[in-house]
N, C-alpha and C. Protein backbone atom coordinates (compact mmCIF):
# COMPACT_ATOMS: atom_id res chain seq x y z
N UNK A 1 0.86 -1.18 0.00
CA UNK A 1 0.00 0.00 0.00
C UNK A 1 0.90 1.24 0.00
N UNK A 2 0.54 2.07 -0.83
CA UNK A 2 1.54 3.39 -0.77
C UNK A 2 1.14 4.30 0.17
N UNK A 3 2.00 5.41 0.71
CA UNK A 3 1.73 6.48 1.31
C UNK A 3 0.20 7.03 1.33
N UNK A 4 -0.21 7.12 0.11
CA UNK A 4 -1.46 8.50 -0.62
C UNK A 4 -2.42 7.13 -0.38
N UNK A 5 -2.30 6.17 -0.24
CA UNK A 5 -3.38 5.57 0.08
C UNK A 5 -3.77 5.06 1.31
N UNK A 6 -3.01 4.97 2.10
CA UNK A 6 -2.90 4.40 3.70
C UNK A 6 -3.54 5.60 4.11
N UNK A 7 -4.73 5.32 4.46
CA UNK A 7 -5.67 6.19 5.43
C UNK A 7 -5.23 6.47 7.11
N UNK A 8 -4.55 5.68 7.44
CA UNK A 8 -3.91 6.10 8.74
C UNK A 8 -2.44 7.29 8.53
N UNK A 9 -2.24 7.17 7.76
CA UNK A 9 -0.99 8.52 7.53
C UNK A 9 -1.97 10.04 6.76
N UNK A 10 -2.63 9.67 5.98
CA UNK A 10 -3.48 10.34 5.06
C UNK A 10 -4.72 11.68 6.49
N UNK A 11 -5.29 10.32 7.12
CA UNK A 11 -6.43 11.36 7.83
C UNK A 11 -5.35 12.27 8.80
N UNK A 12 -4.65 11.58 9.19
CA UNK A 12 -4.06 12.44 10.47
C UNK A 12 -3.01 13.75 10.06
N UNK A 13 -2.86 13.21 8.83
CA UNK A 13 -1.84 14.49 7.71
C UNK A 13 -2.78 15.68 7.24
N UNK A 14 -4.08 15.39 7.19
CA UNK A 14 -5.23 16.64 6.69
C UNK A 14 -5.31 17.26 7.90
N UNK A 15 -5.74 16.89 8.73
CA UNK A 15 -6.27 17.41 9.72
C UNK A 15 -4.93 18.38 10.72
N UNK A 16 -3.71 17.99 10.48
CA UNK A 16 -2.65 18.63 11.04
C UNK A 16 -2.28 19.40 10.10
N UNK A 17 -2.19 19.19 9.14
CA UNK A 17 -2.34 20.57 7.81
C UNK A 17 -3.09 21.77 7.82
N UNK A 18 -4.88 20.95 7.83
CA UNK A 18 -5.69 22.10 8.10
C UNK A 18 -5.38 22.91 9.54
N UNK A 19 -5.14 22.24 10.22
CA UNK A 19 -4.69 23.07 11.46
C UNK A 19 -3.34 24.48 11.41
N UNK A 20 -2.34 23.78 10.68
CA UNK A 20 -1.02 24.38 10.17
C UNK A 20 -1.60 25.76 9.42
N UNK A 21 -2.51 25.55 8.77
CA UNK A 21 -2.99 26.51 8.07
C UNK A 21 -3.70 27.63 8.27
N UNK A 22 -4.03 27.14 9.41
CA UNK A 22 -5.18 28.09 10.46
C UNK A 22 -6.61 27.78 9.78
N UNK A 23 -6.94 26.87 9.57
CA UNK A 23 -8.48 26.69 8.94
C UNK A 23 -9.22 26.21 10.32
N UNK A 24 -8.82 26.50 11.16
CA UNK A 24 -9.77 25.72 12.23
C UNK A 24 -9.85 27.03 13.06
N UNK A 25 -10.10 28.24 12.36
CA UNK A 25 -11.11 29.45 13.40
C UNK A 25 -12.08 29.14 14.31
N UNK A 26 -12.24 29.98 15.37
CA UNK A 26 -12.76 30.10 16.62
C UNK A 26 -14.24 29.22 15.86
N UNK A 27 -15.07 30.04 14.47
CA UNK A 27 -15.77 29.70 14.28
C UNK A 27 -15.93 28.45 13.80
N UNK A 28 -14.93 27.86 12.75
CA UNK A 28 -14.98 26.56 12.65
C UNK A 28 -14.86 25.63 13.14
N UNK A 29 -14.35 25.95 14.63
CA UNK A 29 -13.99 24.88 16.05
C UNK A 29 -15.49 25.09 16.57
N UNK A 30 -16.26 25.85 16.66
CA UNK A 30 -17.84 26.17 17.17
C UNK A 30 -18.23 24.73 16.15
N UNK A 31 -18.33 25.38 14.89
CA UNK A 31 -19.40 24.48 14.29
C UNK A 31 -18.72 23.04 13.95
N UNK A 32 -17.61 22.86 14.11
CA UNK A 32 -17.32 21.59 14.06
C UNK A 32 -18.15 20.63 15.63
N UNK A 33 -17.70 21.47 17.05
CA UNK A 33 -17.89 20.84 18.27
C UNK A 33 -19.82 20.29 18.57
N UNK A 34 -20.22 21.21 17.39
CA UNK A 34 -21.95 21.12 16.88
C UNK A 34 -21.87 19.92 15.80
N UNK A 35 -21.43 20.00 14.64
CA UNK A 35 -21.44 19.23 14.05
C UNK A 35 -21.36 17.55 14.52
N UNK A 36 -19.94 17.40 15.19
CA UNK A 36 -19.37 16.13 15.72
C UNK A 36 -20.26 15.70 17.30
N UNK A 37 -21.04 17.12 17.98
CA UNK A 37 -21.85 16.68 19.74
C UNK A 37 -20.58 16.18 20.05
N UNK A 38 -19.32 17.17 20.16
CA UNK A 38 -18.42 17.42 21.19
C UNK A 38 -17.93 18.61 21.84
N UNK A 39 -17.25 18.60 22.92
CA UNK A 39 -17.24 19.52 23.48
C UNK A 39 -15.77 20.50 22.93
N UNK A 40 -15.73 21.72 23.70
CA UNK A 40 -14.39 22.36 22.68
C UNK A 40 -13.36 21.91 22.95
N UNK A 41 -13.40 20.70 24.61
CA UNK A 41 -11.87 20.38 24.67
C UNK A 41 -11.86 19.05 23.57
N UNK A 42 -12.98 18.59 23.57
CA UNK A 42 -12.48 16.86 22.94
C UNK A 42 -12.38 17.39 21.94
N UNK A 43 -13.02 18.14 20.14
CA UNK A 43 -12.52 18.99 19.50
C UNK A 43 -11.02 18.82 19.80
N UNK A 44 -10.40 19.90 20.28
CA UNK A 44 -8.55 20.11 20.31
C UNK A 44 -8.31 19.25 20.55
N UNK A 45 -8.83 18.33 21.59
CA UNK A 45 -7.87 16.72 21.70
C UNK A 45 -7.85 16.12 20.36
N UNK A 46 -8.38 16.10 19.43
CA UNK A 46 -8.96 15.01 18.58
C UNK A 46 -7.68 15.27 17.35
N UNK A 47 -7.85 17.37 17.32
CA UNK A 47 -7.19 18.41 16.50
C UNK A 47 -5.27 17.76 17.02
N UNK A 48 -5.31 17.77 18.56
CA UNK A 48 -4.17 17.64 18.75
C UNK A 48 -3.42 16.58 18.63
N UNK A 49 -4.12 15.22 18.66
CA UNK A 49 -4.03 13.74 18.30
C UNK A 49 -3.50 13.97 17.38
N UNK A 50 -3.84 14.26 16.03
CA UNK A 50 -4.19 14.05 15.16
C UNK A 50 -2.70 14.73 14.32
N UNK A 51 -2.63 15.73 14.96
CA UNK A 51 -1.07 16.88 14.37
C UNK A 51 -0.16 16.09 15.62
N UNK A 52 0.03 15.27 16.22
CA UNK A 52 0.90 14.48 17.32
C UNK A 52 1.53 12.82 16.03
N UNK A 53 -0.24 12.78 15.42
CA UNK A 53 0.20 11.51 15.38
C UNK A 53 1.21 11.93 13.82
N UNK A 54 0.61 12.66 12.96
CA UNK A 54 1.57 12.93 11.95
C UNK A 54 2.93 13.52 12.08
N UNK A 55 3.02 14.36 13.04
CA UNK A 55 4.58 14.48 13.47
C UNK A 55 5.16 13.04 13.78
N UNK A 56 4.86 12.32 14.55
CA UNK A 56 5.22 10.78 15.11
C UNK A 56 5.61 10.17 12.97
N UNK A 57 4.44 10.04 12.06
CA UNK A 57 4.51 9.93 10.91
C UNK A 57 5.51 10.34 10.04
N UNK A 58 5.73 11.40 10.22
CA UNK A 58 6.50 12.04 9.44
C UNK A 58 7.57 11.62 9.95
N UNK A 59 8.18 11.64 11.25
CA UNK A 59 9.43 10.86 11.85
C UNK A 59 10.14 9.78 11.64
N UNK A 60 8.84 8.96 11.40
CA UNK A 60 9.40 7.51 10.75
C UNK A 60 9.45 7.05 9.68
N UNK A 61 8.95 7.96 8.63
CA UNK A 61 8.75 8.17 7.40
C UNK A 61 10.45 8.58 6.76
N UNK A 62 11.08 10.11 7.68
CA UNK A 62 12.12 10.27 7.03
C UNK A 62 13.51 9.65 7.38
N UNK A 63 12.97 8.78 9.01
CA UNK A 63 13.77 7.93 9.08
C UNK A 63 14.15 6.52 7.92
N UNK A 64 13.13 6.69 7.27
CA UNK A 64 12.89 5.25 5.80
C UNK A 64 13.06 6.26 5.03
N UNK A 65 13.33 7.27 4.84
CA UNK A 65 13.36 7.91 3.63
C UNK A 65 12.52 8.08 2.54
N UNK A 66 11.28 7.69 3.02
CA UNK A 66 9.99 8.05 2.35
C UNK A 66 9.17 8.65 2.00
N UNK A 67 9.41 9.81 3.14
CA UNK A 67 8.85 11.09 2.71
C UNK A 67 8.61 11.75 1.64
């Protein structure tokens, strides 16, 4: 399975991107915590998982030189 298709490197790489990017405004953290019936901390936990686990990704990635 390549990189662009492995959904475990893939979801956690969007979501730490969109974050990187600043797409997750005050308001889009509102209507996401509505959207998902969570609260604003589980939200950032989920946000922070998520940019944790692709740093962890990216680590072992350029340790294989795969990046």
């Amino acid at each position: 399975m390549s990189n662009w298709t492995n959904n475990a490197i893939q979801f956690p790489r969007l979501i730490a991107e969109a974050q990187a990017i600043g797409l997750f405004t005050e308001s889009a953290m509102h209507d996401l915590e509505f959207a998902m019936d969570l609260t604003p901390d589980e939200v950032r936990e989920l946000v922070s998982r998520a940019c944790d686990e692709w740093d962890n990704i990216k680590s072992k990635l350029l340790k294989q030189d795969l990046l």
